[in-house]
N, C-alpha and C. Protein backbone atom coordinates (compact mmCIF):
# COMPACT_ATOMS: atom_id res chain seq x y z
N UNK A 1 -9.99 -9.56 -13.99
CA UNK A 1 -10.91 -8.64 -13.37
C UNK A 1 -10.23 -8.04 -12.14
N UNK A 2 -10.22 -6.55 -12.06
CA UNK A 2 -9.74 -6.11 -10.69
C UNK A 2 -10.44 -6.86 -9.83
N UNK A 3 -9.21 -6.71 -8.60
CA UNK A 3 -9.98 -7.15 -7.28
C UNK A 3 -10.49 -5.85 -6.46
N UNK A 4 -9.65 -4.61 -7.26
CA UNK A 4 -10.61 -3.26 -6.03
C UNK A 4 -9.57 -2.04 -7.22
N UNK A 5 -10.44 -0.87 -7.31
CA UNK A 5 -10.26 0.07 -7.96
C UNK A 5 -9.38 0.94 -7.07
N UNK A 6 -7.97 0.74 -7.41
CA UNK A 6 -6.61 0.73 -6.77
C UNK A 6 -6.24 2.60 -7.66
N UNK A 7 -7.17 3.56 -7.95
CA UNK A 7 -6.83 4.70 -8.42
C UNK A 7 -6.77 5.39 -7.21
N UNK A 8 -7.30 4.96 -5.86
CA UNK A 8 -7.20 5.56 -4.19
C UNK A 8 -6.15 4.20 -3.55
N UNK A 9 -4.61 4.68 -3.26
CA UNK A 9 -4.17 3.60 -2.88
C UNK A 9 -3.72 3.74 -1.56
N UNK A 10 -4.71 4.20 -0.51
CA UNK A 10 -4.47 4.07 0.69
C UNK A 10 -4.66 3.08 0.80
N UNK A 11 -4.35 2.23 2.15
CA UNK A 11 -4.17 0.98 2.03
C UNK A 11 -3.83 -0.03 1.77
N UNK A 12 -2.68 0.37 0.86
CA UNK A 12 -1.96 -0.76 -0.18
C UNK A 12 -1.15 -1.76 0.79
N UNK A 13 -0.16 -0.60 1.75
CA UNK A 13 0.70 -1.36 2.24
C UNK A 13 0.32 -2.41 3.26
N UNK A 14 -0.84 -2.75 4.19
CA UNK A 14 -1.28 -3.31 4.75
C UNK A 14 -2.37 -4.71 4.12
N UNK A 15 -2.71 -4.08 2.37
CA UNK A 15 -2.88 -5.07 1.69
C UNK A 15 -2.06 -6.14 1.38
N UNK A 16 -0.61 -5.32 0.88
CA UNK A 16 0.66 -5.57 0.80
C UNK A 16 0.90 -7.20 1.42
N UNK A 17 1.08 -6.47 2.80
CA UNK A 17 1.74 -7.38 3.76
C UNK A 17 0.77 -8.89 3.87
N UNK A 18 -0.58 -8.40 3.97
CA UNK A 18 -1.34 -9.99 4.26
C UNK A 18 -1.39 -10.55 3.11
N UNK A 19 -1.78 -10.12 1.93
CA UNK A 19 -1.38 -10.83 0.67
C UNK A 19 0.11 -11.46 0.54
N UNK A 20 0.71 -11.16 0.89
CA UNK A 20 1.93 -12.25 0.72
C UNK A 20 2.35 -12.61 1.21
N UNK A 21 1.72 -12.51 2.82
CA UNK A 21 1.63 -13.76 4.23
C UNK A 21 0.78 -14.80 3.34
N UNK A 22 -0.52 -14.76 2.63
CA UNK A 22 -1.10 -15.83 2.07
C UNK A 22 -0.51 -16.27 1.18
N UNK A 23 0.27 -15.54 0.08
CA UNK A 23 1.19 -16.18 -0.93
C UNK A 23 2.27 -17.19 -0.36
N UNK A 24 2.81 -16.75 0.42
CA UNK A 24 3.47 -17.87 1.22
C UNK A 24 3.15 -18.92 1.82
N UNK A 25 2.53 -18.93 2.48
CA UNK A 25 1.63 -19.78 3.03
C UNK A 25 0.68 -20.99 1.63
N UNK A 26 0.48 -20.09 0.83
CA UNK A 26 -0.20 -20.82 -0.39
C UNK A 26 1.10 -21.67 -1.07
N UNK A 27 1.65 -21.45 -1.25
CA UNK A 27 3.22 -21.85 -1.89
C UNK A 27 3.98 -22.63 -1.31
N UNK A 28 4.17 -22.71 0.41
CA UNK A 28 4.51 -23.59 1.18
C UNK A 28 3.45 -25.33 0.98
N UNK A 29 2.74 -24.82 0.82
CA UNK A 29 2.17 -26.23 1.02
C UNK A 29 2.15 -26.71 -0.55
N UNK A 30 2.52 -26.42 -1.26
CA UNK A 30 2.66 -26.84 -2.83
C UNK A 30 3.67 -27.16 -3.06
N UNK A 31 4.86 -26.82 -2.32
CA UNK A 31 6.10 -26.94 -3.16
C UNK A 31 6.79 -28.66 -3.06
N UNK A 32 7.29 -28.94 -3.98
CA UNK A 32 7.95 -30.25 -4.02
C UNK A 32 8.73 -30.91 -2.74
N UNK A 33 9.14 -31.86 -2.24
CA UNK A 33 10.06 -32.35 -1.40
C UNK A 33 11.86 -31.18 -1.57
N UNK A 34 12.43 -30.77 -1.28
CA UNK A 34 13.64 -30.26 -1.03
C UNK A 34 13.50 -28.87 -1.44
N UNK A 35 12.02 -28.22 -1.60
CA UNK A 35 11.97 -26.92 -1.78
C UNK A 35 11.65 -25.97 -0.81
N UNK A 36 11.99 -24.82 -0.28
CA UNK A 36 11.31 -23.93 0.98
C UNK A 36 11.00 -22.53 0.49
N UNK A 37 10.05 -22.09 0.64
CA UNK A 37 9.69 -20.77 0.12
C UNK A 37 9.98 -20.04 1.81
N UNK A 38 10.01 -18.79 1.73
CA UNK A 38 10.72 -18.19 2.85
C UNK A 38 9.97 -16.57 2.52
N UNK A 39 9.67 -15.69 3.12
CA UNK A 39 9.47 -13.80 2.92
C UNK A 39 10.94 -13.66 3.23
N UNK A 40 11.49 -13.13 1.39
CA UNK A 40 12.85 -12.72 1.63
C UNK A 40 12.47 -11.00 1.68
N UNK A 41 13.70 -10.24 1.73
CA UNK A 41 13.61 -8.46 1.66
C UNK A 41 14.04 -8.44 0.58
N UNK A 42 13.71 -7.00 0.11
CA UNK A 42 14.34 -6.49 -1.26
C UNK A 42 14.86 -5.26 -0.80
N UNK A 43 15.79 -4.73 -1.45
CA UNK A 43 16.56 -3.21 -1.49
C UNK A 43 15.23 -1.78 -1.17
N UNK A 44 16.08 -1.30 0.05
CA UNK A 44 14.76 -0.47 0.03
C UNK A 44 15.01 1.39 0.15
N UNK A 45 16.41 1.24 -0.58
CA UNK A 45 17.39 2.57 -0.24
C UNK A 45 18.15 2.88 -1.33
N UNK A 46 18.00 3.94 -2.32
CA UNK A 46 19.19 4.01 -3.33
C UNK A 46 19.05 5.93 -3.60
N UNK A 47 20.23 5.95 -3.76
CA UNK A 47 21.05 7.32 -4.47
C UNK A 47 20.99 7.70 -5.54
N UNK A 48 20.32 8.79 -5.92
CA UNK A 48 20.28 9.10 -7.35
C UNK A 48 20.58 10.66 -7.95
N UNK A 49 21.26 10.77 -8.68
CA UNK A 49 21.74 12.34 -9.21
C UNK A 49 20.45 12.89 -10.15
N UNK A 50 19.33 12.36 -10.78
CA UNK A 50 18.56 12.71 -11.32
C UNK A 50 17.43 13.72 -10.44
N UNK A 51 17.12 14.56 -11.42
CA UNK A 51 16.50 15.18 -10.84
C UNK A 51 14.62 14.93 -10.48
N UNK A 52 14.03 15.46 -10.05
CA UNK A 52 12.77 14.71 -9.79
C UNK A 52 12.76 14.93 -8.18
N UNK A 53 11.04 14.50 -8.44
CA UNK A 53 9.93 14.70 -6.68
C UNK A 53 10.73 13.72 -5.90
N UNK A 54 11.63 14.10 -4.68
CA UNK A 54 12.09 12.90 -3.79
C UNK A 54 11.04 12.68 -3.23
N UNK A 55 11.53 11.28 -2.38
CA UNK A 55 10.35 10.82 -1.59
C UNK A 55 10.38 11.11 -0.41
N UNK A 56 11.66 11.99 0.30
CA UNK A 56 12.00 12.29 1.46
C UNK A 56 12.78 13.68 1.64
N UNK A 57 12.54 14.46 1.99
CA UNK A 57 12.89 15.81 1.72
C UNK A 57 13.25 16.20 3.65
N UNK A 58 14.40 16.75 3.67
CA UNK A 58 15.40 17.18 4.86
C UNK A 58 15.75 18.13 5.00
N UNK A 59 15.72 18.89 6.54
CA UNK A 59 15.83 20.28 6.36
C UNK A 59 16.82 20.29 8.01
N UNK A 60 16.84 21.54 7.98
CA UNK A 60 17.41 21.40 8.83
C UNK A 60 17.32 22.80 10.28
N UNK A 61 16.42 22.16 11.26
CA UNK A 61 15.28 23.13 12.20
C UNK A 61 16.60 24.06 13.65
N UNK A 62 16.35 25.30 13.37
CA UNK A 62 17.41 25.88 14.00
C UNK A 62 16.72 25.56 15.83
N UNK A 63 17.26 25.48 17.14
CA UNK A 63 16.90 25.33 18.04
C UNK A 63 16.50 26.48 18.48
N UNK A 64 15.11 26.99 19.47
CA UNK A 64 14.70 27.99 19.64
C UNK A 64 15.44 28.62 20.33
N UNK A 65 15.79 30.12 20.47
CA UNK A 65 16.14 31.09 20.68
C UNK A 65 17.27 31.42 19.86
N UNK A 66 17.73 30.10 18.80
CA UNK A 66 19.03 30.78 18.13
C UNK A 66 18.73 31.53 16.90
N UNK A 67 19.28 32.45 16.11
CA UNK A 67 19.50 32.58 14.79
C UNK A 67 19.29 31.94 13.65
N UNK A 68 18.41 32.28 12.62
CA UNK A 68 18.35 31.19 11.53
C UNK A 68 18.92 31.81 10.75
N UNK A 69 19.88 30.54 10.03
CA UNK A 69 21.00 30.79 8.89
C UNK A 69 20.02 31.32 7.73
N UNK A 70 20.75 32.65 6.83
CA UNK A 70 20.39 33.69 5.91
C UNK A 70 21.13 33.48 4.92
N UNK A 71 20.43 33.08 3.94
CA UNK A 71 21.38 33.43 2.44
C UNK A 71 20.78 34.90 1.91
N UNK A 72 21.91 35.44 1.80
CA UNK A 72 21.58 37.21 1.26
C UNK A 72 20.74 37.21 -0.03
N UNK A 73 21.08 36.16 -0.84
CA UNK A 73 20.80 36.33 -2.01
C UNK A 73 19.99 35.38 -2.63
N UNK A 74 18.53 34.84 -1.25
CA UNK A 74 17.96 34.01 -1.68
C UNK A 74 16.68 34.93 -1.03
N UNK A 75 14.95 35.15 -1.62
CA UNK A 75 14.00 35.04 -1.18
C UNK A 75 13.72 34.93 0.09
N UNK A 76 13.12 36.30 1.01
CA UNK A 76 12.63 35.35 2.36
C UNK A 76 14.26 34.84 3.39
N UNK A 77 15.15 35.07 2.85
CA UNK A 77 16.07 34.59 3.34
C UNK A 77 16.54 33.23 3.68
N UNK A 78 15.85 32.31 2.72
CA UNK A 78 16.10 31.00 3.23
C UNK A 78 17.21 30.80 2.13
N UNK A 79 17.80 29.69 2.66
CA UNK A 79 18.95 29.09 2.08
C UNK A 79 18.45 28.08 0.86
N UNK A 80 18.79 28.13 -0.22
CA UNK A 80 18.63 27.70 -1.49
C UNK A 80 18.35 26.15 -1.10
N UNK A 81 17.72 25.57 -2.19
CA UNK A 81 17.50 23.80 -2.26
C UNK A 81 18.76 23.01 -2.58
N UNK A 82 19.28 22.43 -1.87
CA UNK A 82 20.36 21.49 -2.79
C UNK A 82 19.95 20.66 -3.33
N UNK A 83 19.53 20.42 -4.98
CA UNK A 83 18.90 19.44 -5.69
C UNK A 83 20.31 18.48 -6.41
N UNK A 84 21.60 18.95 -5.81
CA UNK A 84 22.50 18.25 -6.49
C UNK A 84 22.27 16.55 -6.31
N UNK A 85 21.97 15.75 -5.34
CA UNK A 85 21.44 14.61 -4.83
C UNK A 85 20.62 14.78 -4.11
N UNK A 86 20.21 13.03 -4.28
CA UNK A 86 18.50 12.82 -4.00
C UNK A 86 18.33 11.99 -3.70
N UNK A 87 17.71 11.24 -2.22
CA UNK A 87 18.18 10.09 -1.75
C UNK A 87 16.56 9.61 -1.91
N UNK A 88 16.16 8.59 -2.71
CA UNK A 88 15.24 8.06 -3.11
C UNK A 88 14.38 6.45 -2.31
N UNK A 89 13.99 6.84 -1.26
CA UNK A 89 13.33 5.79 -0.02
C UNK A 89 12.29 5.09 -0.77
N UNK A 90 12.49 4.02 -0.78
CA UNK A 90 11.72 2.80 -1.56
C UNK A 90 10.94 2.47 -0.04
N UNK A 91 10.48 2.47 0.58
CA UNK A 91 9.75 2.09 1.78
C UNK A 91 9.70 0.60 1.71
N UNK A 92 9.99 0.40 2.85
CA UNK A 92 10.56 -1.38 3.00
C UNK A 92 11.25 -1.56 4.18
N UNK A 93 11.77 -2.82 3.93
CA UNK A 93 12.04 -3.70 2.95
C UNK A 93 10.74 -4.04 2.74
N UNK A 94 10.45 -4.26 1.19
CA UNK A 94 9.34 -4.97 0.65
C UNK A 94 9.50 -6.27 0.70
N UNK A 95 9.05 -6.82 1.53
CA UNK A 95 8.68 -8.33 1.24
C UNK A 95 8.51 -9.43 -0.15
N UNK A 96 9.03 -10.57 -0.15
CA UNK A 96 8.57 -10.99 -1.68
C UNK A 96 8.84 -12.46 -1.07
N UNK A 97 8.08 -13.04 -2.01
CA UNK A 97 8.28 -14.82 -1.53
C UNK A 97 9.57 -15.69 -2.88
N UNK A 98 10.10 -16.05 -1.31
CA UNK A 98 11.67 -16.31 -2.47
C UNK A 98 11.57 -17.91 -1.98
N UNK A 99 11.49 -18.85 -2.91
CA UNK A 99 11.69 -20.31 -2.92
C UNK A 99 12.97 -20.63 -3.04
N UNK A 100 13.67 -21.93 -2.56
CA UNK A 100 14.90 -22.01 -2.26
C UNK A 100 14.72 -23.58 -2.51
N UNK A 101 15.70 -24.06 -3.43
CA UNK A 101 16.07 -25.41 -3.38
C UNK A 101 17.85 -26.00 -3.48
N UNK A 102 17.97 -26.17 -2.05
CA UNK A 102 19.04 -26.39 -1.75
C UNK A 102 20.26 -25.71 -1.60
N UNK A 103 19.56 -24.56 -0.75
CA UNK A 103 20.23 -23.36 -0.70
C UNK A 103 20.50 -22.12 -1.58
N UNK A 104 19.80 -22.51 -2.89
CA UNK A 104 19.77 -21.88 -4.23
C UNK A 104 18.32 -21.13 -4.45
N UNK A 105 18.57 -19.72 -4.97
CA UNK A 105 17.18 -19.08 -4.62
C UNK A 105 16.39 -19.56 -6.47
N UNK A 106 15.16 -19.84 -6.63
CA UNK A 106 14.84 -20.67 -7.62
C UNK A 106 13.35 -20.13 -8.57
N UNK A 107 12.93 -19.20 -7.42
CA UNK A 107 11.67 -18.21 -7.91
C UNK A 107 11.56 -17.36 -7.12
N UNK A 108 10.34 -16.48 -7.06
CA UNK A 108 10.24 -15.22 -6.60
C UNK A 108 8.88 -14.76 -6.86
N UNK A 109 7.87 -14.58 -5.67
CA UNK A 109 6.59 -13.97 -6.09
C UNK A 109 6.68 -12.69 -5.50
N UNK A 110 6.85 -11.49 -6.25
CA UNK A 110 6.23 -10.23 -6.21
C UNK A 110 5.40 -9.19 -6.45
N UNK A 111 4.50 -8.52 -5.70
CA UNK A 111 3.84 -8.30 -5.65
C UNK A 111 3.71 -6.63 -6.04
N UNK A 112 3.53 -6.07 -7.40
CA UNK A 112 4.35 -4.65 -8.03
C UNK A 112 3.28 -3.76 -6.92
N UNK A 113 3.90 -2.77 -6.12
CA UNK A 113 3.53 -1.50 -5.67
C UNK A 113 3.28 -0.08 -6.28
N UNK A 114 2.43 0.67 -6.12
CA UNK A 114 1.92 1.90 -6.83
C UNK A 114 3.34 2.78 -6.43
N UNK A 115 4.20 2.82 -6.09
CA UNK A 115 5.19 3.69 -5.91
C UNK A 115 6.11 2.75 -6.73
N UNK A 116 5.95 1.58 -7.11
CA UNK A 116 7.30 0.80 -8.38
C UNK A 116 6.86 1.01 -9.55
N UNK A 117 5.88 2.10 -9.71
CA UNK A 117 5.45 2.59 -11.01
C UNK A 117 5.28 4.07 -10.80
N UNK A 118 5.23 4.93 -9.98
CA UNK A 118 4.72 6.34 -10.19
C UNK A 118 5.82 7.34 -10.79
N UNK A 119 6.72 7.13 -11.34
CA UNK A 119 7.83 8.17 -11.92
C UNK A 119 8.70 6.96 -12.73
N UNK A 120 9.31 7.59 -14.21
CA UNK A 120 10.25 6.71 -14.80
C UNK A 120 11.37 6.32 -13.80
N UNK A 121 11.69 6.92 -13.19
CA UNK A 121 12.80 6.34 -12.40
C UNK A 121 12.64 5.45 -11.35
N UNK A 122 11.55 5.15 -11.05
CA UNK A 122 10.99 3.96 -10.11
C UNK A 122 10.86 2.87 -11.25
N UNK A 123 10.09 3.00 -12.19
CA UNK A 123 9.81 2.22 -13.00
C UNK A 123 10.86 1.63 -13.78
N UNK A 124 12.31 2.39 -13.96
CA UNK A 124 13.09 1.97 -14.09
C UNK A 124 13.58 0.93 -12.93
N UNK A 125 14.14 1.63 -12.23
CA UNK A 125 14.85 0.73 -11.32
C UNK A 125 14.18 -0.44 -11.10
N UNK A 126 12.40 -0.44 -10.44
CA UNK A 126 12.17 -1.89 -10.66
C UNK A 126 12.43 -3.00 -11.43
N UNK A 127 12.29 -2.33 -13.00
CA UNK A 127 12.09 -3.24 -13.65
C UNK A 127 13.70 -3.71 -13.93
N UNK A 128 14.93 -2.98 -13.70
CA UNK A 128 16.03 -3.38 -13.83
C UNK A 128 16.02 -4.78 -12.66
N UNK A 129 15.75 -4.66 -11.94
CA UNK A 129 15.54 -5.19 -10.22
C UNK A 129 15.04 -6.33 -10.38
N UNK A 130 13.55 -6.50 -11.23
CA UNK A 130 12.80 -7.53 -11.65
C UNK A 130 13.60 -8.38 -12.80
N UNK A 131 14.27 -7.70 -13.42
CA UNK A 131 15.34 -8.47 -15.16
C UNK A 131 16.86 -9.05 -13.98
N UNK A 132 16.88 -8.41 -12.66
CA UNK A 132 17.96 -9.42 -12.20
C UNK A 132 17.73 -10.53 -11.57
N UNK A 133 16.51 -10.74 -11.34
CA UNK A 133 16.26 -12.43 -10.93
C UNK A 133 16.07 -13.05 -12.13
N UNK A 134 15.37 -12.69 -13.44
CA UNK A 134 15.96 -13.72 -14.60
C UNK A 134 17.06 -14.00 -14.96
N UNK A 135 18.05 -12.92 -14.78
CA UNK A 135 19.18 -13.00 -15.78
C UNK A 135 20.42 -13.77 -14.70
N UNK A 136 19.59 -13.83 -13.37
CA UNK A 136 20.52 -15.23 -11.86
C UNK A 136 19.70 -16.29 -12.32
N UNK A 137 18.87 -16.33 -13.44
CA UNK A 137 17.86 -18.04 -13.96
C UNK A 137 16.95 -18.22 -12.65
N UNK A 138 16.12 -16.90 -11.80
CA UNK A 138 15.11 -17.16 -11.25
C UNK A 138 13.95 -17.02 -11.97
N UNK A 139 13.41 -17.99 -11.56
CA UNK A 139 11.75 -17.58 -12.15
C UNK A 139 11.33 -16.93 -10.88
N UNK A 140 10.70 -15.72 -11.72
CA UNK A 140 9.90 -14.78 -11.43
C UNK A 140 8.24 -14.70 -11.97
N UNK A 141 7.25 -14.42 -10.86
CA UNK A 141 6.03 -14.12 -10.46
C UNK A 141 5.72 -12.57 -10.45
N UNK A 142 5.11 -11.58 -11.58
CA UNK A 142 4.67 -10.66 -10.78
C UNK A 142 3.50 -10.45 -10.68
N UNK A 143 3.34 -9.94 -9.99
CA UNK A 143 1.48 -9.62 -9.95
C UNK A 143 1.49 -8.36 -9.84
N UNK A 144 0.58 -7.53 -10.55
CA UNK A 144 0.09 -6.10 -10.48
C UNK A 144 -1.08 -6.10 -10.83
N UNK A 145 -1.78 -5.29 -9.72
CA UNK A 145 -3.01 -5.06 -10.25
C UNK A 145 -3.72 -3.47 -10.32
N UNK A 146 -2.27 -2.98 -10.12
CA UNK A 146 -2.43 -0.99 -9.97
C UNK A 146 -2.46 -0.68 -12.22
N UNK A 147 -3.47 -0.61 -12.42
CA UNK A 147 -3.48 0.26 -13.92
C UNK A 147 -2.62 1.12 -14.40
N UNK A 148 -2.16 1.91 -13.27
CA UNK A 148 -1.80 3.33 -13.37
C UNK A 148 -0.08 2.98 -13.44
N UNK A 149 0.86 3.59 -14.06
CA UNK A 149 0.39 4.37 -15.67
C UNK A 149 -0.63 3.16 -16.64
N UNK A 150 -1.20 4.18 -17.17
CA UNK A 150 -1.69 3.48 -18.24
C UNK A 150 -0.22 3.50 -19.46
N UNK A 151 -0.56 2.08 -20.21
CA UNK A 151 -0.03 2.13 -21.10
C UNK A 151 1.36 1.32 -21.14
N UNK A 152 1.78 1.25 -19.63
CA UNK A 152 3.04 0.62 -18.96
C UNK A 152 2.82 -1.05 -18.73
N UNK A 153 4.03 -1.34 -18.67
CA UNK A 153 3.91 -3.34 -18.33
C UNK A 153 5.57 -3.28 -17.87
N UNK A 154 5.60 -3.64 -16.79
CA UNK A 154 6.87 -4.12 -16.45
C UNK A 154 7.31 -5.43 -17.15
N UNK A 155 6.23 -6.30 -18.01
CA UNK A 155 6.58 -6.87 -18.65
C UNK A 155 7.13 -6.61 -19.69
N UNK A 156 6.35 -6.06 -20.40
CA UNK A 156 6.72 -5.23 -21.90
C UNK A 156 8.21 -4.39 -21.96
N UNK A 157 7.97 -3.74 -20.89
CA UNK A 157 9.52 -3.10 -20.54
C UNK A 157 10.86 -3.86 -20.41
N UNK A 158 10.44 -5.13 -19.59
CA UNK A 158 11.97 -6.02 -19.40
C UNK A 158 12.09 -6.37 -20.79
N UNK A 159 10.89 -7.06 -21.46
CA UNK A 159 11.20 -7.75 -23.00
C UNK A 159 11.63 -6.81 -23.98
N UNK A 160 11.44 -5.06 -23.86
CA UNK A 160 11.88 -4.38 -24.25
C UNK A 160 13.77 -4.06 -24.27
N UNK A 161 13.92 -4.32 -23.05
CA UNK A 161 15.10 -4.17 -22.58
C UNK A 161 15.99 -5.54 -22.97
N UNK A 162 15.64 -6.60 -22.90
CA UNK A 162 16.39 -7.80 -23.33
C UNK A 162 16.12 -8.26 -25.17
N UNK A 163 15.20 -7.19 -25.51
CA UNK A 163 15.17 -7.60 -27.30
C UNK A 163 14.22 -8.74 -27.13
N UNK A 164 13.16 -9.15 -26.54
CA UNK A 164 12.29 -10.14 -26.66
C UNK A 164 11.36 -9.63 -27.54
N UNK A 165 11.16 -10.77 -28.49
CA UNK A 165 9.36 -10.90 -29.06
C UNK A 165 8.40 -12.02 -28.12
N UNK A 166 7.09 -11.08 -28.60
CA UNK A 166 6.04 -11.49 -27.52
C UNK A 166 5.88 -12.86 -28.51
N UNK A 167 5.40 -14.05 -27.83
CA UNK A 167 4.31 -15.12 -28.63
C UNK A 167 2.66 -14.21 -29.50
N UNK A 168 2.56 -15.19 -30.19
CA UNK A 168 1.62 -14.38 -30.99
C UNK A 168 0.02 -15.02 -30.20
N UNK A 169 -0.46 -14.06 -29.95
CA UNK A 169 -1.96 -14.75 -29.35
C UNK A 169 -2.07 -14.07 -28.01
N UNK A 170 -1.15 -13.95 -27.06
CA UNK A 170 -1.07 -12.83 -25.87
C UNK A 170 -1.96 -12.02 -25.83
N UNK A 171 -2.94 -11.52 -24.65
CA UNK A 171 -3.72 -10.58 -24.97
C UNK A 171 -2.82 -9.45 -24.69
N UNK A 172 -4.00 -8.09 -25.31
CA UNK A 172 -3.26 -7.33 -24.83
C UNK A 172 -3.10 -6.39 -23.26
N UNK A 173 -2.51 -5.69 -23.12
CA UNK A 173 -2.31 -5.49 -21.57
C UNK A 173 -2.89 -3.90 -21.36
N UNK A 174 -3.58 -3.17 -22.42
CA UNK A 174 -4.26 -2.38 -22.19
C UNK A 174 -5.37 -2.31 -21.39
């Protein structure tokens, strides 16, 4: 059952953060003798040649009284878009609860964000992101409770990507 109709996601990031101050906190007091759960960071900055809505768009403001640079052969006279690169701001570091036994990182509770799903190329990269703590033999936690896309599972996607079949009886994730 939702916990809140997450199709208005103002607020997420401040949900964000106290939800997995309590995940931690919930997890600390459970874990075995020689285990420590810790709020590790995740990657919150990457480069991409694809094209697509950046999340951060740069310009560049002439100081008053000077001249603004003219391309002859652009509209209005502004200087054309450089869409050749696209620097793609994951806003972060996102927080995630990383357990540690004996200096060895051993699980991972994360918590999926409405921007680690809003374009294939987010949805990519997460889920590449999420398939590299299995494939270091972490167990991984995710929790999502954003719908949107419909039709999507970062689960379905990694098992897609590694050739997994589901167990039979699973509900489904529609």
């Amino acid at each position: 059952m939702p916990l809140h109709d997450w199709a208005d996601d103002r607020g997420w990031d401040s949900v964000h953060q106290l939800w997995i101050n309590s995940l931690l906190f919930w997890a600390q007091e459970r874990l075995p003798s020689g285990y420590r759960a810790y709020l590790g960071s995740v990657p919150g900055l990457s480069i991409g040649t694809e094209p697509g809505r950046p999340d951060l768009g740069v310009r560049t403001w002439q100081p008053q009284g000077e001249e603004p640079m003219v391309a002859p052969d652009t509209p209005g006279g502004a200087p054309p878009p450089d869409f050749k690169t696209v620097a793609l701001l994951h806003p972060g570091p996102r927080a995630a609860v990383h357990v540690f036994r004996q200096g060895q990182l051993v699980a991972a509770i994360e918590l999926v964000s409405p921007r680690n799903k809003d374009r294939p190329s987010s949805r990519e990269f997460y889920r590449n992101r999420y398939l590299s703590y299995l494939w270091s033999g972490v167990h991984l936690m995710l929790i999502d409770v954003h719908r949107r896309p419909l039709g999507f599972s970062f689960v379905e996607a990694m098992a897609a990507e590694v050739e997994c079949q589901f167990p039979v009886g699973l509900p489904p994730t529609s």
